[in-house]
C-alpha atoms as a PDB file:
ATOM      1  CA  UNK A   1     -12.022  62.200  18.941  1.00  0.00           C
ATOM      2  CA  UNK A   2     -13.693  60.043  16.071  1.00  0.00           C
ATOM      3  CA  UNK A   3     -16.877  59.033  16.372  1.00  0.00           C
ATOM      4  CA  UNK A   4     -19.445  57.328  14.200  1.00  0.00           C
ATOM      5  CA  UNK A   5     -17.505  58.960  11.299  1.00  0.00           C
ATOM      6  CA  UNK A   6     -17.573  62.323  12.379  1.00  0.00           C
ATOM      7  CA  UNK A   7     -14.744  64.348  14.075  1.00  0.00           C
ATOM      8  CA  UNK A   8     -15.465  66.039  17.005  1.00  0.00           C
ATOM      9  CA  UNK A   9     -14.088  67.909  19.967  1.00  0.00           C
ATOM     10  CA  UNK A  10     -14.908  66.838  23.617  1.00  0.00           C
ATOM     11  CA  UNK A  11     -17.872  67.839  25.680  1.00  0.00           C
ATOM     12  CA  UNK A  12     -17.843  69.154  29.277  1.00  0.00           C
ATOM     13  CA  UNK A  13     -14.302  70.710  28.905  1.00  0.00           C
ATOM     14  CA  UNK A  14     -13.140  71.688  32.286  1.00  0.00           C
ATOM     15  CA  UNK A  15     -10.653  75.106  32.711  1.00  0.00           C
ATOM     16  CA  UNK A  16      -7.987  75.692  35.167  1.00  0.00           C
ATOM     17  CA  UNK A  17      -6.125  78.763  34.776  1.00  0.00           C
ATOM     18  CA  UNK A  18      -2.893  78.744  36.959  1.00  0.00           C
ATOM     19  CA  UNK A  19      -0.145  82.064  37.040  1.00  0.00           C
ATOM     20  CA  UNK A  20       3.259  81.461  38.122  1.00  0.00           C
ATOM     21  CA  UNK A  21       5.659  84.426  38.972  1.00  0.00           C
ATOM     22  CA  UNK A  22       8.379  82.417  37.999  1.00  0.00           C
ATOM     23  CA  UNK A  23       9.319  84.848  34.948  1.00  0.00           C
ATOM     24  CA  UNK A  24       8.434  88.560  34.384  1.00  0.00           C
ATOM     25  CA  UNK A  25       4.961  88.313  33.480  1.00  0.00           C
ATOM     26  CA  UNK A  26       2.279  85.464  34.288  1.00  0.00           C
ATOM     27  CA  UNK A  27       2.050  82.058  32.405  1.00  0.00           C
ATOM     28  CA  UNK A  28      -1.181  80.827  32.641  1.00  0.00           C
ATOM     29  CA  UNK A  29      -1.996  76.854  31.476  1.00  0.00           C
ATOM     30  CA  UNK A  30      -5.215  75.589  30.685  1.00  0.00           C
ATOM     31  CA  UNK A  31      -6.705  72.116  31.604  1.00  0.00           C
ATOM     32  CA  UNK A  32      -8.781  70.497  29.539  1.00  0.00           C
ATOM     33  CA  UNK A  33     -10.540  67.343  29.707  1.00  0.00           C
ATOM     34  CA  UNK A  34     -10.412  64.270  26.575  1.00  0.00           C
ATOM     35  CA  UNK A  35     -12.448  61.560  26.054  1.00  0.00           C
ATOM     36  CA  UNK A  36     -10.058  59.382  27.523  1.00  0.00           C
ATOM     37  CA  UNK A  37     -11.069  60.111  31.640  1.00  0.00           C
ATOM     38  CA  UNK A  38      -7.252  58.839  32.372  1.00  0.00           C
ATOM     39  CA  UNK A  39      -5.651  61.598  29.853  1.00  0.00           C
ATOM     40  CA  UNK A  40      -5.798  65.390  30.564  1.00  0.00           C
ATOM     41  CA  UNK A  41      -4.224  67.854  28.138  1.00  0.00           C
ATOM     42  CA  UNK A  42      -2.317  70.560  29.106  1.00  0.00           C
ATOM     43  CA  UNK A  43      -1.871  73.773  27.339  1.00  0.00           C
ATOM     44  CA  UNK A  44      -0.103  76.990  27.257  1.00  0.00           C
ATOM     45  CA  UNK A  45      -1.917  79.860  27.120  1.00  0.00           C
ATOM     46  CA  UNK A  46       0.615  82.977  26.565  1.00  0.00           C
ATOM     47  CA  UNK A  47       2.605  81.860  23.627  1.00  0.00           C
ATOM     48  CA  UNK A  48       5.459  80.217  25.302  1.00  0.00           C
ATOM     49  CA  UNK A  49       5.947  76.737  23.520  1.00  0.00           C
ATOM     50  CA  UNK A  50       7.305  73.279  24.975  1.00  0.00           C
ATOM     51  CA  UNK A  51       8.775  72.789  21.654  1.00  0.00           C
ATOM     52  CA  UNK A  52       9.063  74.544  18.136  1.00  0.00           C
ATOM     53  CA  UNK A  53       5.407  75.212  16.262  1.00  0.00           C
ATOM     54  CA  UNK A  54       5.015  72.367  13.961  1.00  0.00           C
ATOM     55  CA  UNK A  55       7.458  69.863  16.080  1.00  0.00           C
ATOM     56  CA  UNK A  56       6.117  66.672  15.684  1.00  0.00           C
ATOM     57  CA  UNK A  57       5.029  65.686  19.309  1.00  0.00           C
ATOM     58  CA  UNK A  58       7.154  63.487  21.668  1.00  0.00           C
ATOM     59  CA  UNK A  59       5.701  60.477  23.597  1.00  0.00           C
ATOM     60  CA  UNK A  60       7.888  59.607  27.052  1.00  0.00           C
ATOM     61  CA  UNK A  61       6.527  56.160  28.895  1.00  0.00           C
ATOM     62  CA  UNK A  62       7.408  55.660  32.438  1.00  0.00           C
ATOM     63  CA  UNK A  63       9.318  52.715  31.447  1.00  0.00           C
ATOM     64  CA  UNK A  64      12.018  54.585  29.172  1.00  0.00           C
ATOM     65  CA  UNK A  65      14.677  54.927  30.971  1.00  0.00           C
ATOM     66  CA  UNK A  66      17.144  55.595  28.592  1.00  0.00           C
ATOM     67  CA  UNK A  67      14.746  58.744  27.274  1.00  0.00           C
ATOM     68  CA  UNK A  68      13.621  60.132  30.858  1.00  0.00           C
ATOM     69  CA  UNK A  69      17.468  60.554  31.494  1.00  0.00           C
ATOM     70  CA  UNK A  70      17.460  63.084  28.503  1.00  0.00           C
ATOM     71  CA  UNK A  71      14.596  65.432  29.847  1.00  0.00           C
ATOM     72  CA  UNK A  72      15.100  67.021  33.505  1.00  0.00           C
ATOM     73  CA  UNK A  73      11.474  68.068  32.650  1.00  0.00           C
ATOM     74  CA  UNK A  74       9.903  64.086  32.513  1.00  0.00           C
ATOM     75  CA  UNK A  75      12.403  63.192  35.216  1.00  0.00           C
ATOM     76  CA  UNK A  76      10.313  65.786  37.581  1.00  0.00           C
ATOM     77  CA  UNK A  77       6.579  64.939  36.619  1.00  0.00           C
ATOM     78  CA  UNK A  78       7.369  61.195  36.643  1.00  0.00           C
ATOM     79  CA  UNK A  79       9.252  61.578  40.078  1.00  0.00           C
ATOM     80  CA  UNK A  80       7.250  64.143  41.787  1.00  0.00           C
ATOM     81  CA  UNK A  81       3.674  62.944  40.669  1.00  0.00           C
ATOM     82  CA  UNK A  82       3.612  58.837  41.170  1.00  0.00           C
ATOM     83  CA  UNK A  83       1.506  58.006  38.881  1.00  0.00           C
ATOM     84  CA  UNK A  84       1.932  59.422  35.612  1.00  0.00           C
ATOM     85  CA  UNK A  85       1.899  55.962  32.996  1.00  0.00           C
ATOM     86  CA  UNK A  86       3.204  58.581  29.802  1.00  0.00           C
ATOM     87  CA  UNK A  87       3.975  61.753  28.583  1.00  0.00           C
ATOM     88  CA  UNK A  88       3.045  63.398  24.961  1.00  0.00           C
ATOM     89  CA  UNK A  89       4.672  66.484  24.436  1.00  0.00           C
ATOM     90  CA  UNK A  90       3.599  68.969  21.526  1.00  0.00           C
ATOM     91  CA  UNK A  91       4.707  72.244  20.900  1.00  0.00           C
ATOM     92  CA  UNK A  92       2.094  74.055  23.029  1.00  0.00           C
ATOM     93  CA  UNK A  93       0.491  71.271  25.146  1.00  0.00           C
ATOM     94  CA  UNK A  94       1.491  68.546  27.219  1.00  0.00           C
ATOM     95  CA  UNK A  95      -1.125  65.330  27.844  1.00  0.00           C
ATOM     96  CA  UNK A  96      -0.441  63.212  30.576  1.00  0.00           C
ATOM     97  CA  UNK A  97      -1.527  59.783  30.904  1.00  0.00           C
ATOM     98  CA  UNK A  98      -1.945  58.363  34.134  1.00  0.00           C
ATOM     99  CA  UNK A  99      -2.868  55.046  36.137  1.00  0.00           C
ATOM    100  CA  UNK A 100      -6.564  54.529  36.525  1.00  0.00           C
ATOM    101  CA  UNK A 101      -5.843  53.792  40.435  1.00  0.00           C
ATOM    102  CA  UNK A 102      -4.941  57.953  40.984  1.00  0.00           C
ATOM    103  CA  UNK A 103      -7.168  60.553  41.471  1.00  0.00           C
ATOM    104  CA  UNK A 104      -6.423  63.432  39.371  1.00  0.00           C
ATOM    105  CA  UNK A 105      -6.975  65.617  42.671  1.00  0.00           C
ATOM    106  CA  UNK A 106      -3.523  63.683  43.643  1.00  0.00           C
ATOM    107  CA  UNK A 107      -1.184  64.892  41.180  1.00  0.00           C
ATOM    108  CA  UNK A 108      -2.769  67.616  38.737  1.00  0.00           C
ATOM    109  CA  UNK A 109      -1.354  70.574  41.322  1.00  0.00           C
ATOM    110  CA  UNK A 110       2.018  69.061  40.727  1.00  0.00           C
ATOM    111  CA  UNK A 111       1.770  68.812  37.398  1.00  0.00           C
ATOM    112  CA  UNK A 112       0.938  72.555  36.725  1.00  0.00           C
ATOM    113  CA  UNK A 113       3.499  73.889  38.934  1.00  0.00           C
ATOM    114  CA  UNK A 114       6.511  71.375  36.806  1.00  0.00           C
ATOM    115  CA  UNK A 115       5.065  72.553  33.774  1.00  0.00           C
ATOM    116  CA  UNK A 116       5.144  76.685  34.255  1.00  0.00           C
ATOM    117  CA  UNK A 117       8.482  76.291  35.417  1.00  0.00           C
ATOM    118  CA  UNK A 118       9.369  74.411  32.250  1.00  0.00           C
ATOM    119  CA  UNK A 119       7.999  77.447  30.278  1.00  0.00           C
ATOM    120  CA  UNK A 120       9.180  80.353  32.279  1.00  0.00           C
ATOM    121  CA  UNK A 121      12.697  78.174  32.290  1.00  0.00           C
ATOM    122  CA  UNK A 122      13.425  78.510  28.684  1.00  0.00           C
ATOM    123  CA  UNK A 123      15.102  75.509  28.446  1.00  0.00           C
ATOM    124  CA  UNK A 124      15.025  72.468  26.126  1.00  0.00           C
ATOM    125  CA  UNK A 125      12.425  70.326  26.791  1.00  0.00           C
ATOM    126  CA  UNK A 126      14.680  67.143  25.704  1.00  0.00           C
ATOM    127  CA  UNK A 127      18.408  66.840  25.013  1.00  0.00           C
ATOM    128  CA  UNK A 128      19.380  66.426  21.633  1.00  0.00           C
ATOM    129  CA  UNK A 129      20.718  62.933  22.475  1.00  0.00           C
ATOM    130  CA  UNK A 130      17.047  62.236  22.923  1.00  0.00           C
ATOM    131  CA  UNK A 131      16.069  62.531  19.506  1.00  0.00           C
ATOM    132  CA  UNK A 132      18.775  59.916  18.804  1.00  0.00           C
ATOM    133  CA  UNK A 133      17.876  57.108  21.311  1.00  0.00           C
ATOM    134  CA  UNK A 134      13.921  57.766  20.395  1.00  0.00           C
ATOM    135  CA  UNK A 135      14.704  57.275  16.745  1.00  0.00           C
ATOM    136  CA  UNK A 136      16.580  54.318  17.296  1.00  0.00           C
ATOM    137  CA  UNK A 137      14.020  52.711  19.172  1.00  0.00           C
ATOM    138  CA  UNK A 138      10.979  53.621  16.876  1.00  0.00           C
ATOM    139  CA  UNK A 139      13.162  51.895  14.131  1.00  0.00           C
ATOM    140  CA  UNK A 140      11.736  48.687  15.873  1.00  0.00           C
ATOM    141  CA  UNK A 141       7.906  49.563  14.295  1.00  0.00           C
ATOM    142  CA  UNK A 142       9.407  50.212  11.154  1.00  0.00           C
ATOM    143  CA  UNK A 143      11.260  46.784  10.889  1.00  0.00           C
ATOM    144  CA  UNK A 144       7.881  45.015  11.623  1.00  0.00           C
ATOM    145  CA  UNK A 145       6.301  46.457   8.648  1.00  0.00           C
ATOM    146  CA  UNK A 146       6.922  45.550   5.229  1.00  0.00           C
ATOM    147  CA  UNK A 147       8.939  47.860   3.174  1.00  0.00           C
ATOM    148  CA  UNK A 148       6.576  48.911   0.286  1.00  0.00           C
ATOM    149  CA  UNK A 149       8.088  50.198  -3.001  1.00  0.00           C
ATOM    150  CA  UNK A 150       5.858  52.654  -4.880  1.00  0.00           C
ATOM    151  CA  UNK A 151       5.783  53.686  -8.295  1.00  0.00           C
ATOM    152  CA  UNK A 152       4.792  57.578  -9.237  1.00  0.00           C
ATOM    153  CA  UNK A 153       1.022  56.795  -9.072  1.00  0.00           C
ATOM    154  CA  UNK A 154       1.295  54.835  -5.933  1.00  0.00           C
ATOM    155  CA  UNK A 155       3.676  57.705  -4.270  1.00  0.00           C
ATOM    156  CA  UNK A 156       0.618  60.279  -5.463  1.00  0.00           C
ATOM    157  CA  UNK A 157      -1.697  57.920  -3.345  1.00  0.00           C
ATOM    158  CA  UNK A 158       0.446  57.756  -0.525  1.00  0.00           C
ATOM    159  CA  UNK A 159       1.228  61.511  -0.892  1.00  0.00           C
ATOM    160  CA  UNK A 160      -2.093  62.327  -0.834  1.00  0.00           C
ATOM    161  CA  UNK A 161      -3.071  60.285   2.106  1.00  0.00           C
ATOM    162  CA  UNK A 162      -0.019  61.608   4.158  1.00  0.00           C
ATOM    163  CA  UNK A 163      -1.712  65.033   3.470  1.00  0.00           C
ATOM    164  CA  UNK A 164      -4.580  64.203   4.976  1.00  0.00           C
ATOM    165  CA  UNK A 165      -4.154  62.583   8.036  1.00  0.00           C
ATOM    166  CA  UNK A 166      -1.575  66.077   8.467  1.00  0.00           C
ATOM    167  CA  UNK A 167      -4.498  68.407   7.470  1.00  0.00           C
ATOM    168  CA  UNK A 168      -7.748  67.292   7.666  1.00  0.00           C
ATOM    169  CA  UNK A 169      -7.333  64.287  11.060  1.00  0.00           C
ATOM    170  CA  UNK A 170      -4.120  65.614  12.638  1.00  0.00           C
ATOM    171  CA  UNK A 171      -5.388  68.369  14.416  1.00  0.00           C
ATOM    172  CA  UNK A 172      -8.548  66.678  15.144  1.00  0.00           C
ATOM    173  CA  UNK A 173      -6.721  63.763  17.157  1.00  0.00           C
ATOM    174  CA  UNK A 174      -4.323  66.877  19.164  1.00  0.00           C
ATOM    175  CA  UNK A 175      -7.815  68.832  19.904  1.00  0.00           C
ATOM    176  CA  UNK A 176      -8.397  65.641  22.161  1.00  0.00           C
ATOM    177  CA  UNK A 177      -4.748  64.965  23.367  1.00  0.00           C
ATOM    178  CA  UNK A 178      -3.139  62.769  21.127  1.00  0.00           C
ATOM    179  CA  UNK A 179      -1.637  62.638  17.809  1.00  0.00           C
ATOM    180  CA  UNK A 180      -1.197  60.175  14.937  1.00  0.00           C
ATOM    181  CA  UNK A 181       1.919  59.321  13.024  1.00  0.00           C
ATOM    182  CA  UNK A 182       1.665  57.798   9.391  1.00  0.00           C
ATOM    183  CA  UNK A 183       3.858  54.871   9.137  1.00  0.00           C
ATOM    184  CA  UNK A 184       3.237  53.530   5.419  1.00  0.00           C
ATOM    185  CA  UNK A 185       0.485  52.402   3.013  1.00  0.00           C
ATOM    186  CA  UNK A 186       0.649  49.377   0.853  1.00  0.00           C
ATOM    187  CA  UNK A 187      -0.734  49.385  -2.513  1.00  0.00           C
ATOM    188  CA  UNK A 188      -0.869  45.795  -3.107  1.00  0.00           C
ATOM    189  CA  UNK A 189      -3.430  44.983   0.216  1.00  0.00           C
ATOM    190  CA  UNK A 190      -4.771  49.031   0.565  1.00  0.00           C
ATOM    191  CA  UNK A 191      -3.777  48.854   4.103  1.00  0.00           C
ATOM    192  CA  UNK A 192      -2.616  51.789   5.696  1.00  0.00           C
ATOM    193  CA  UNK A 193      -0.680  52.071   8.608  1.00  0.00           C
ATOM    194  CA  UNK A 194      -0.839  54.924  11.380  1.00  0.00           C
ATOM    195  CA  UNK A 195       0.436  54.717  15.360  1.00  0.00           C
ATOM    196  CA  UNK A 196      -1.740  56.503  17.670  1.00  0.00           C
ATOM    197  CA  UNK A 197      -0.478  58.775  20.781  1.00  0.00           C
ATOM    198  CA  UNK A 198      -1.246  60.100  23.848  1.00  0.00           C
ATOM    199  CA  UNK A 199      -4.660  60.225  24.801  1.00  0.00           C
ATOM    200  CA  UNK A 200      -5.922  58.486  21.791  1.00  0.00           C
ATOM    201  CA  UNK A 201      -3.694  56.002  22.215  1.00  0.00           C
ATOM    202  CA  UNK A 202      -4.965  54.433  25.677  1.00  0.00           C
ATOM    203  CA  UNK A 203      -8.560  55.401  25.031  1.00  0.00           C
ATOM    204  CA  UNK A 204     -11.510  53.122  25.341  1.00  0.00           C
ATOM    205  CA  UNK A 205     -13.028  54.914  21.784  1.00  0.00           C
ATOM    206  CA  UNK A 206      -9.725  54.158  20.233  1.00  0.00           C
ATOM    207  CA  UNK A 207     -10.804  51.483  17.444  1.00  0.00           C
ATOM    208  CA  UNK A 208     -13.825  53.693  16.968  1.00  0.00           C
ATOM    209  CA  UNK A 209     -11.355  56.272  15.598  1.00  0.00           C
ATOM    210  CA  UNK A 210      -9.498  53.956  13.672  1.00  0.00           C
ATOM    211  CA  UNK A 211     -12.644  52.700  11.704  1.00  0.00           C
ATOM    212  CA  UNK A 212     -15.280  54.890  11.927  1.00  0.00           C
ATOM    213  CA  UNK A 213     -13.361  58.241  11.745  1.00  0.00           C
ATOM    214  CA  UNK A 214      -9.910  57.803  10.193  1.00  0.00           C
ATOM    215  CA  UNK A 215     -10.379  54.707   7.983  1.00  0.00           C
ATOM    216  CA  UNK A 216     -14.181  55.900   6.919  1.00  0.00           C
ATOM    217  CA  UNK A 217     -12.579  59.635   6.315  1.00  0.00           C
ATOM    218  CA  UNK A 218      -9.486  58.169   3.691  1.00  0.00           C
ATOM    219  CA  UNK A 219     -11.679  55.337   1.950  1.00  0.00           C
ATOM    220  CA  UNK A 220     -13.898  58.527   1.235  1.00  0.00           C
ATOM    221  CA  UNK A 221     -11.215  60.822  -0.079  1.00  0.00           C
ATOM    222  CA  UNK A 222      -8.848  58.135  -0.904  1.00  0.00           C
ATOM    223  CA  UNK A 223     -10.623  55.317  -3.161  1.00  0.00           C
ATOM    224  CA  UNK A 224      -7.343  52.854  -2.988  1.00  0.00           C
ATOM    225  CA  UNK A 225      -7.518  53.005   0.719  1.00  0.00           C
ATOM    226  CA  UNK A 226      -8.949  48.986   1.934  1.00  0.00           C
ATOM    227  CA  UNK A 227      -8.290  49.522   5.572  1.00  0.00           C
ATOM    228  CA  UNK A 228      -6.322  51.555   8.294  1.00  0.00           C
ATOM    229  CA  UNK A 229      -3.832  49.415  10.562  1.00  0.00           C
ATOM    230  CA  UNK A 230      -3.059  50.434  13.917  1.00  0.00           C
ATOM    231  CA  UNK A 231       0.855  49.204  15.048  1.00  0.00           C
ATOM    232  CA  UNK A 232       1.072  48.861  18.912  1.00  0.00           C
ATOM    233  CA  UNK A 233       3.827  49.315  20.887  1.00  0.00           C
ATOM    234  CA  UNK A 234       5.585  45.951  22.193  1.00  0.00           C
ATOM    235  CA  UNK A 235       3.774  46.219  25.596  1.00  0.00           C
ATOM    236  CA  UNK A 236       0.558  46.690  23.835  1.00  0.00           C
ATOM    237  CA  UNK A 237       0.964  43.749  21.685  1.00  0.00           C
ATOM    238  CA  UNK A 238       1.946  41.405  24.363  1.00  0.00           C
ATOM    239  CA  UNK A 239      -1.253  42.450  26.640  1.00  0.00           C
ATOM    240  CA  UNK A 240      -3.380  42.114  23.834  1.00  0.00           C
ATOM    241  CA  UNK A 241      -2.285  38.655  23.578  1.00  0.00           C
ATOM    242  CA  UNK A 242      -2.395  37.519  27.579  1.00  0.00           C
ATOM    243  CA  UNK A 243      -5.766  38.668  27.611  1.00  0.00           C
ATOM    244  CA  UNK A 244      -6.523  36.396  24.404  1.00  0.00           C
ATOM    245  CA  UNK A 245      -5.566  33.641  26.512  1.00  0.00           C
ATOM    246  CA  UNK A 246      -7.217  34.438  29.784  1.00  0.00           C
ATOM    247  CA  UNK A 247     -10.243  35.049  27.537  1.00  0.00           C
ATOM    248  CA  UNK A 248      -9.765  31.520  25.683  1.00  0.00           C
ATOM    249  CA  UNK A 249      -9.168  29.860  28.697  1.00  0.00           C
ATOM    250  CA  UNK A 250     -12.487  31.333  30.499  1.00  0.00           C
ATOM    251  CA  UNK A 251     -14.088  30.208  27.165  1.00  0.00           C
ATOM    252  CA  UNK A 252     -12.510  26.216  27.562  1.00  0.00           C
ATOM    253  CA  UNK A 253     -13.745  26.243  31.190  1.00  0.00           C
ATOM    254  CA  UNK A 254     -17.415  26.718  30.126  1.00  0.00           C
ATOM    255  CA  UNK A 255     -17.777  24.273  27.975  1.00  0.00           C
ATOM    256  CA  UNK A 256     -16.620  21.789  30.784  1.00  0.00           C
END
């Protein structure tokens, strides 16, 4: 995770090495902590993949109904481990977000198990229909931003910026069990516009890596860069604005 500028890997990682018999020769998966205490990433150990190296990763909420019904593999964790808020799938780790109400000790054993028989299955993680109901619904972020046309030297900026969130701040954010997707940058305002996932995503630290470790990194590198924007998801945006008005209202009734 970001923080005060610097990128950094979490402390007090915690190990669990689980075999499985389920194929010819052991899996093992390794759990490690992030700095979100309601995130734990999972990773594979032996070389077997959830996805294709390089895939970009695949976020599953406990709410998408129409996506869970495309992976037998989120249908099991989000069935057999109540509790489970989201999935973000890479190509060799899994983080799973959970409810702050459950104790880990509840559902991590379950967790393991689902995800060494997804690797010694060999099976697709997703169906290919998935890809085509999760693009449709991301289109929904891109129709809230503005469409910005570049010319060559503002294409080189955005190029260049794309190239370092992928290098230089992608693999920070998956060390810690998230990932970051680059949705635009606008060369009138300087803004640039990124979605967070997975752990990062629900983290406490969260704006900390926006500003002090993403949008400090690019106004460094990048001198057109102004500002980083984060775009929510729909649920995000509409809890961000109930607790506005709890917050205003708690505000009105102390000045009675």
């Amino acid at each position: 995770m970001f923080r005060s500028g610097k990128i950094i890997s979490p402390r007090n990682n915690f190990f669990n090495l689980i075999k499985t018999t389920y194929s010819k020769r052991p899996l093992h998966v390794k759990t490690v902590s992030t700095p979100n205490e309601n995130a734990l990433k999972f990773i594979s150990t032996d070389g077997e993949l959830f996805q294709d190296r390089g895939t970009h990763s695949l976020e599953i909420k406990n709410t998408d109904d129409s996506l869970i019904e495309q992976s037998k593999f989120a249908q099991r964790l989000f069935v057999q481990c109540p509790g489970i808020e989201s999935l973000m799938i890479g190509d060799d780790f899994v983080t799973v977000n959970k409810d702050e109400m459950i104790h880990w000790n509840q559902i991590k054993p379950n967790v393991l198990e689902i995800l060494l028989q997804q690797l010694s299955s060999g099976e697709s993680i997703v169906t290919q229909k998935f890809h085509e109901i999760s693009k449709e619904s991301e289109s929904g972020y891109d129709i809230q931003l503005p469409k910005f046309e570049l010319n060559e030297d503002e294409q080189e900026v955005s190029d260049m910026i794309d190239e370092l969130i992928q290098t230089r701040i992608r693999p920070a954010i998956q060390d810690d069990g998230g990932d970051i997707q680059y949705r635009g940058y606008d060369p009138k305002t300087g803004k640039v516009y990124l979605k967070l996932q997975g752990a990062c995503k629900s983290c406490s630290s969260s704006e900390d890596t926006l500003k002090y470790g993403i949008e400090s990194m690019l106004k460094h590198y990048v001198e057109e860069v102004e500002e980083v924007i984060q775009i929510l998801d729909p649920e995000e945006q509409i809890a961000i604005k109930e607790f506005e008005k709890l917050e205003q209202r708690i505000n009105n009734s102390k000045k009675v």
